[in-house]
Protein backbone atom coordinates (compact mmCIF):
# COMPACT_ATOMS: atom_id res chain seq x y z
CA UNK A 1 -17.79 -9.81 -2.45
CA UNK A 2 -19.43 -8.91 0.63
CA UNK A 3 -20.02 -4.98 1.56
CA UNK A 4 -17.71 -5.20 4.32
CA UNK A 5 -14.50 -7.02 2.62
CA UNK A 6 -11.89 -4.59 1.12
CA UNK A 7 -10.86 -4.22 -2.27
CA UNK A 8 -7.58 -3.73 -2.15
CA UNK A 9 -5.74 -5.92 -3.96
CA UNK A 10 -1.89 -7.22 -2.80
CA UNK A 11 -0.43 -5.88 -5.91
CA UNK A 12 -1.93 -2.42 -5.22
CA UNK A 13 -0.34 -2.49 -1.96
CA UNK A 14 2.97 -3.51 -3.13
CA UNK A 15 3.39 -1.30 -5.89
CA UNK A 16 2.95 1.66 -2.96
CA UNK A 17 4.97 0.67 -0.42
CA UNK A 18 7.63 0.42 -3.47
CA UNK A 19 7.23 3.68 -3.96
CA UNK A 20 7.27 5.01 -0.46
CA UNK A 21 10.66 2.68 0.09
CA UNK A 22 11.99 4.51 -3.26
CA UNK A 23 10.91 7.97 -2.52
CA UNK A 24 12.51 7.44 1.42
CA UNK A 25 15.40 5.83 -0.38
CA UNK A 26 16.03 8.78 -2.53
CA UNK A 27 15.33 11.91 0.34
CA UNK A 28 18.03 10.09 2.33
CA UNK A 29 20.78 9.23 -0.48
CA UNK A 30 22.47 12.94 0.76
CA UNK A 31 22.55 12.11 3.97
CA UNK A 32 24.19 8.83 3.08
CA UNK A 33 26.69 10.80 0.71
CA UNK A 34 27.24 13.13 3.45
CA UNK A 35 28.02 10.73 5.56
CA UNK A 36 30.37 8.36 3.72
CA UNK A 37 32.56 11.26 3.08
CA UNK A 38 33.29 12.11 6.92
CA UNK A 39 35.88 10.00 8.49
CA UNK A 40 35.62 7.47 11.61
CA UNK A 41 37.40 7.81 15.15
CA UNK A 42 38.19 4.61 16.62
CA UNK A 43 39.72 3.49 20.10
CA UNK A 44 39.95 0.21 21.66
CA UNK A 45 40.26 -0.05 25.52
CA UNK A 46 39.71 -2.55 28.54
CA UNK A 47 37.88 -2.06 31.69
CA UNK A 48 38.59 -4.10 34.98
CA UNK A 49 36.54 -4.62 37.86
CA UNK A 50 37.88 -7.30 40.40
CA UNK A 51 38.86 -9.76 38.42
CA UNK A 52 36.46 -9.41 35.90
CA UNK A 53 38.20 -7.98 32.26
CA UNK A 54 35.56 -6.39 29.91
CA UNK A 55 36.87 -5.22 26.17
CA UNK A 56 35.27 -1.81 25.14
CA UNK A 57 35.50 -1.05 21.41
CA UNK A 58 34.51 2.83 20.28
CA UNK A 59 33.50 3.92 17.21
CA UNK A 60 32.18 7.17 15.85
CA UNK A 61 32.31 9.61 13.29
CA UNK A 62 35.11 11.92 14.13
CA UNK A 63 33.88 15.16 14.94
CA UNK A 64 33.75 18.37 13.57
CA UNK A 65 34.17 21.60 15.14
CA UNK A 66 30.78 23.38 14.38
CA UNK A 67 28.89 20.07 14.62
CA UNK A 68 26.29 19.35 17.45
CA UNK A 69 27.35 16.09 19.83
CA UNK A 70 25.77 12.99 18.28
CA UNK A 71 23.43 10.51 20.51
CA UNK A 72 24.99 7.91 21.80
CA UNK A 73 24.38 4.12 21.63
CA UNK A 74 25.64 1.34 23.45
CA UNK A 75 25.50 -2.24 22.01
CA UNK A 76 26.06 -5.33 24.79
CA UNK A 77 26.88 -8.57 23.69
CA UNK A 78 26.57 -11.36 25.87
């Protein structure tokens, strides 16, 4: 091997980015606990303009009285 090639081999580089994946996996499995316990708002609703009928759908965790307002994030199909 030449001086300037690396020596780190694809199975070295695997096996830690399995553990990063598992030790993410497990610092979030609370949060996903947390989360799957709370229970979900939803609302349906249409918008016109003109002619023009657009179908909103609205989805959220329902919230809680001592809870900070969660970001919001709009998804646009079409």
């Amino acid at each position: 091997m030449a001086e300037n090639e690396s020596t780190t081999t694809r199975r070295s580089v695997m096996q830690a980015a399995g553990l990063g994946l598992g030790a993410m996996l497990a610092a979030t499995s609370g949060a996903v606990a947390a989360a799957a316990s709370t229970e979900v708002a939803a609302a349906d609703y249409w918008a016109n303009k003109g002619e023009v009928k657009l179908f909103l759908y609205r989805k959220r965790v329902a919230p809680q009285a001592a809870a900070p307002p969660q970001p919001v994030l709009f998804l646009v199909h079409g």
